[in-house]
Protein backbone atom coordinates (compact mmCIF):
# COMPACT_ATOMS: atom_id res chain seq x y z
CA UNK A 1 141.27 -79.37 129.78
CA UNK A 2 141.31 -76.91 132.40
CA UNK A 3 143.52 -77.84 135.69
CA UNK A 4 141.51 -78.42 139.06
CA UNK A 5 137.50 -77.80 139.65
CA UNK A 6 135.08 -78.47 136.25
CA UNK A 7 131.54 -77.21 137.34
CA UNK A 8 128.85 -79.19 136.03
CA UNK A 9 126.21 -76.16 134.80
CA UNK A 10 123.17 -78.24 136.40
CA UNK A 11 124.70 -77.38 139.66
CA UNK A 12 122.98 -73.72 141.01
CA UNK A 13 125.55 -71.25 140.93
CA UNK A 14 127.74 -73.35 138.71
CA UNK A 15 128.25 -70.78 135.84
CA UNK A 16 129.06 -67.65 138.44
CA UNK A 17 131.44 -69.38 140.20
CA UNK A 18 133.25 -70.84 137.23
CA UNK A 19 133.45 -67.76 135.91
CA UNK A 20 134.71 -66.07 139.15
CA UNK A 21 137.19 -68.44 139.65
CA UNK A 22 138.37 -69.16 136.20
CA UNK A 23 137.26 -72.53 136.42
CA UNK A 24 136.22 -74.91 133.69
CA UNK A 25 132.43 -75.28 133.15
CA UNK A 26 130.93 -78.70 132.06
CA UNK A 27 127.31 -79.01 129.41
CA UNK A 28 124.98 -81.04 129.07
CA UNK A 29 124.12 -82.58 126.11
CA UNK A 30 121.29 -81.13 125.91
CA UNK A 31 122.90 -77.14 125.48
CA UNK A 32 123.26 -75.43 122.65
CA UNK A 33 127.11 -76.33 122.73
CA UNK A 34 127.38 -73.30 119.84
CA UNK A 35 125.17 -70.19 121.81
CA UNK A 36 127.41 -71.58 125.02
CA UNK A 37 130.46 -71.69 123.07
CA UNK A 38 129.69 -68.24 121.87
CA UNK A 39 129.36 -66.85 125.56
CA UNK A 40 131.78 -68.76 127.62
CA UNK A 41 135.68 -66.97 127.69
CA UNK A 42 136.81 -70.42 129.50
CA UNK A 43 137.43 -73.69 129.41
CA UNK A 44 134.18 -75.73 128.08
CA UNK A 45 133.20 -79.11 127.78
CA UNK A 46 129.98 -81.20 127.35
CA UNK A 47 128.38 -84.66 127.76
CA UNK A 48 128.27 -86.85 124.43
CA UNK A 49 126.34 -89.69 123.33
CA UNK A 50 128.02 -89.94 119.29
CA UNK A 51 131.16 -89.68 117.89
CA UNK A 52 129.18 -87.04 116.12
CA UNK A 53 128.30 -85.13 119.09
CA UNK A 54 132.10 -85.36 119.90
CA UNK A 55 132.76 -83.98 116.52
CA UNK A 56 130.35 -81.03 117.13
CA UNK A 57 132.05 -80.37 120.06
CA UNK A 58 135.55 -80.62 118.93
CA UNK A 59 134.34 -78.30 115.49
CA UNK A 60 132.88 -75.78 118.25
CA UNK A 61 136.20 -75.88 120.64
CA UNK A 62 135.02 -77.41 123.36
CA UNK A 63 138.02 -78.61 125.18
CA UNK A 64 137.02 -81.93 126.51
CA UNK A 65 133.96 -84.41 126.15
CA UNK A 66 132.51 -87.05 128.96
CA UNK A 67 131.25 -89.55 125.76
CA UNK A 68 129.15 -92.29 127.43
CA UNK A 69 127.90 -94.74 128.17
CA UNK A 70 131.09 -96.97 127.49
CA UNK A 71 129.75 -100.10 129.01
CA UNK A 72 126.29 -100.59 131.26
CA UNK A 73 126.69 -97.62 134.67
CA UNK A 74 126.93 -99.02 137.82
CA UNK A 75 125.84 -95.70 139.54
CA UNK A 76 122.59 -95.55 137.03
CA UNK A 77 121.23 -99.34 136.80
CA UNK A 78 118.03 -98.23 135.10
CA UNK A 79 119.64 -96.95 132.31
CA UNK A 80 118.77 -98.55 128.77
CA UNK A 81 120.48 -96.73 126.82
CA UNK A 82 122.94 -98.71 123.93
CA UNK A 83 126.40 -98.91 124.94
CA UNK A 84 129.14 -97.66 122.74
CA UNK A 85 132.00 -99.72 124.05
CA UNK A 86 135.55 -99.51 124.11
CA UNK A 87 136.57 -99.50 120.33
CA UNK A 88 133.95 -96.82 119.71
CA UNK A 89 135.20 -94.48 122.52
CA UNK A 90 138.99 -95.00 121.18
CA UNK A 91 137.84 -94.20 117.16
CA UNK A 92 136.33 -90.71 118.48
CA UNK A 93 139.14 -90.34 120.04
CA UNK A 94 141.58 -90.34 117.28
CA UNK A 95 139.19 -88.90 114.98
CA UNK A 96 139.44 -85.87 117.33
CA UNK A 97 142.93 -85.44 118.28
CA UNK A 98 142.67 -81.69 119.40
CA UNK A 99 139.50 -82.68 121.86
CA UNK A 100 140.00 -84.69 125.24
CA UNK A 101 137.75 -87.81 124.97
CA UNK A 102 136.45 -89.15 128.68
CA UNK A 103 135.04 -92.41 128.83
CA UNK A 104 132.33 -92.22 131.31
CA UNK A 105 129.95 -95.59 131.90
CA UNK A 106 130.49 -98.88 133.27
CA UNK A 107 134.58 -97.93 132.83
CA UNK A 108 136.35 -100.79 135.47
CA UNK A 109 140.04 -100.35 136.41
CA UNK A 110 140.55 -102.77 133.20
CA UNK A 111 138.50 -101.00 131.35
CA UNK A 112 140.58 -97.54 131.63
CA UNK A 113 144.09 -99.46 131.07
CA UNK A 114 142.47 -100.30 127.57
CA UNK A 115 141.01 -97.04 127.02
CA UNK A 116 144.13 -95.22 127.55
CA UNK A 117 146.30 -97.96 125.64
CA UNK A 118 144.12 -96.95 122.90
CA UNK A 119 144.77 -93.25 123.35
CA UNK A 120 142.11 -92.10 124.68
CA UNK A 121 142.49 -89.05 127.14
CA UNK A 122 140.90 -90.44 130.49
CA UNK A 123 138.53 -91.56 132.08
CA UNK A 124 135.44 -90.14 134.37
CA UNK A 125 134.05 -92.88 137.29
CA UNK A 126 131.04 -92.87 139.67
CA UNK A 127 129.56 -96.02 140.66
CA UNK A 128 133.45 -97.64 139.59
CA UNK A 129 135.06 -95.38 142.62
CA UNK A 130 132.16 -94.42 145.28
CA UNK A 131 130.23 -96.48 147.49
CA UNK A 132 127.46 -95.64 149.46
CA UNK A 133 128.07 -94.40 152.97
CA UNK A 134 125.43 -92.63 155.38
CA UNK A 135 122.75 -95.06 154.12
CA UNK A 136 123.56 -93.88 150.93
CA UNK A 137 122.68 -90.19 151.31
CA UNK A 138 126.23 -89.30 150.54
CA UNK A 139 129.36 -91.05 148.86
CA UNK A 140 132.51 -92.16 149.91
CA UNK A 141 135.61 -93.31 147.95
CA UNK A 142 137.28 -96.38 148.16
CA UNK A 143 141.11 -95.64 148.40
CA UNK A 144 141.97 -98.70 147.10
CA UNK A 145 139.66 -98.44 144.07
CA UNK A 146 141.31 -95.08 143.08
CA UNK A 147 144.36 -96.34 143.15
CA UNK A 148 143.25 -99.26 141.04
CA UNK A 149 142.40 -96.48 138.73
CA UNK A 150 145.21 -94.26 138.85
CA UNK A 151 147.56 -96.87 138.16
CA UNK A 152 145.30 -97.94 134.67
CA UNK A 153 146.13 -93.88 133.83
CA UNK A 154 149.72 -93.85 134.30
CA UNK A 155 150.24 -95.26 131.24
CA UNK A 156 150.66 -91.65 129.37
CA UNK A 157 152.44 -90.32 132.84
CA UNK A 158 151.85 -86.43 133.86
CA UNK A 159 149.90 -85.65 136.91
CA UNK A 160 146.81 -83.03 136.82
CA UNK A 161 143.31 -84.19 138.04
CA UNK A 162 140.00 -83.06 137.05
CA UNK A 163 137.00 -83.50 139.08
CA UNK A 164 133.39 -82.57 138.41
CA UNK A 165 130.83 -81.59 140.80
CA UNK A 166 128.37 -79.20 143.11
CA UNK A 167 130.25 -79.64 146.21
CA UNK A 168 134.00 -80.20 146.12
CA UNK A 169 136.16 -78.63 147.39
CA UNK A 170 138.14 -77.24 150.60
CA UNK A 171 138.34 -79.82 153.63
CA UNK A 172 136.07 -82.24 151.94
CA UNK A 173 137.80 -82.54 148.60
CA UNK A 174 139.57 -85.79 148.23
CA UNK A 175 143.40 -85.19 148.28
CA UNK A 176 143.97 -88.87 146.02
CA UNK A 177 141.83 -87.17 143.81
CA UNK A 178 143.92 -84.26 142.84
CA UNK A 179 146.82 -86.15 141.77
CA UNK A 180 146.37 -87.63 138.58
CA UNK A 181 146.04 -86.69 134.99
CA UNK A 182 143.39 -87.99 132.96
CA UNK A 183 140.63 -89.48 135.64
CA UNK A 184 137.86 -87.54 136.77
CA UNK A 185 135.85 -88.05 139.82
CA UNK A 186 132.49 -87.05 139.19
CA UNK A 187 131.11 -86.13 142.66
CA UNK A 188 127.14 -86.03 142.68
CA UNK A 189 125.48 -85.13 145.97
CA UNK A 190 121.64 -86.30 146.56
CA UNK A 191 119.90 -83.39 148.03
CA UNK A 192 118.35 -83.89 151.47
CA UNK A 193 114.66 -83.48 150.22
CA UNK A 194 112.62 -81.53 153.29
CA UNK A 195 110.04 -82.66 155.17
């Protein structure tokens, strides 16, 4: 996985600045991971739902997956969707050696000292690692949760962060954040809607 900034392609602007900058551009799962994989020079990754998506992916050379949901989201409580669990997450994981497996859902401190015991890559958090602040408009981290987090991770040592979003970055990006190897902080900004 690419070092630093992963753009989410949902984000406007997302796929000239990534390419600008060299950065590493996150899919949905919803692309065609091949036609993208065709057209992208950088690093490339994508949301799964399957250890066969995270097959595809891996087959296609995407560098890293965000394979969810692990357990139920905190940050998405209206999600239905089955939960893969733990076991599941690990079993991709090894059956795709070459890919970096995130676990992304639900994933507690616990949780990610597991999921890396089991050897998976890392870990991406929301609701785990931001609570609301402003009223909820915008979020704010909870130092103490990081750490929490960060600790779970250091089980493979190494330090490089990854974090995912539309706004992060310069005086506002979160210097715990950019740390550690193998947890990624997705950042997800509501937009103010206009009046």
């Amino acid at each position: 996985s690419p070092r630093g900034l992963i753009l989410h392609e949902k984000c406007a602007g997302a796929r000239q600045t990534a390419a600008s900058l060299g950065l590493g551009l996150h899919l949905r799962s919803t692309c065609d991971w091949a036609l993208e994989r065709a057209s992208w020079d950088g690093a490339l990754g994508a949301s799964a739902h399957s250890k066969e998506e995270a097959a595809r992916g891996a087959a296609l050379g995407l560098q890293w997956v965000f394979l969810s949901p692990v357990s139920r989201p905190t940050s998405k409580p209206l999600d239905t969707r089955p939960t893969l669990g733990e076991a599941y997450i690990a079993e991709a994981q090894a059956a795709n050696a070459q890919l970096n497996v995130y676990a992304l859902g639900g994933v507690t401190p616990e949780a990610a000292r597991r999921l890396r015991a089991a050897g998976v890559f890392g870990v991406a958090v929301l609701g785990g690692l931001w609570e609301g602040g402003d009223g909820g408009k915008y979020p704010r981290s909870s130092v103490q949760t990081a750490q929490r987090y960060v600790e779970a991770l250091r089980l493979r040592g190494g330090a490089a962060s990854h974090l995912r979003g539309c706004r992060q970055s310069g005086s506002n990006a979160d210097p715990m954040a950019r740390n550690y190897r193998g947890i990624v902080v997705e950042v997800s900004w509501k937009r103010r809607e206009s009046v």
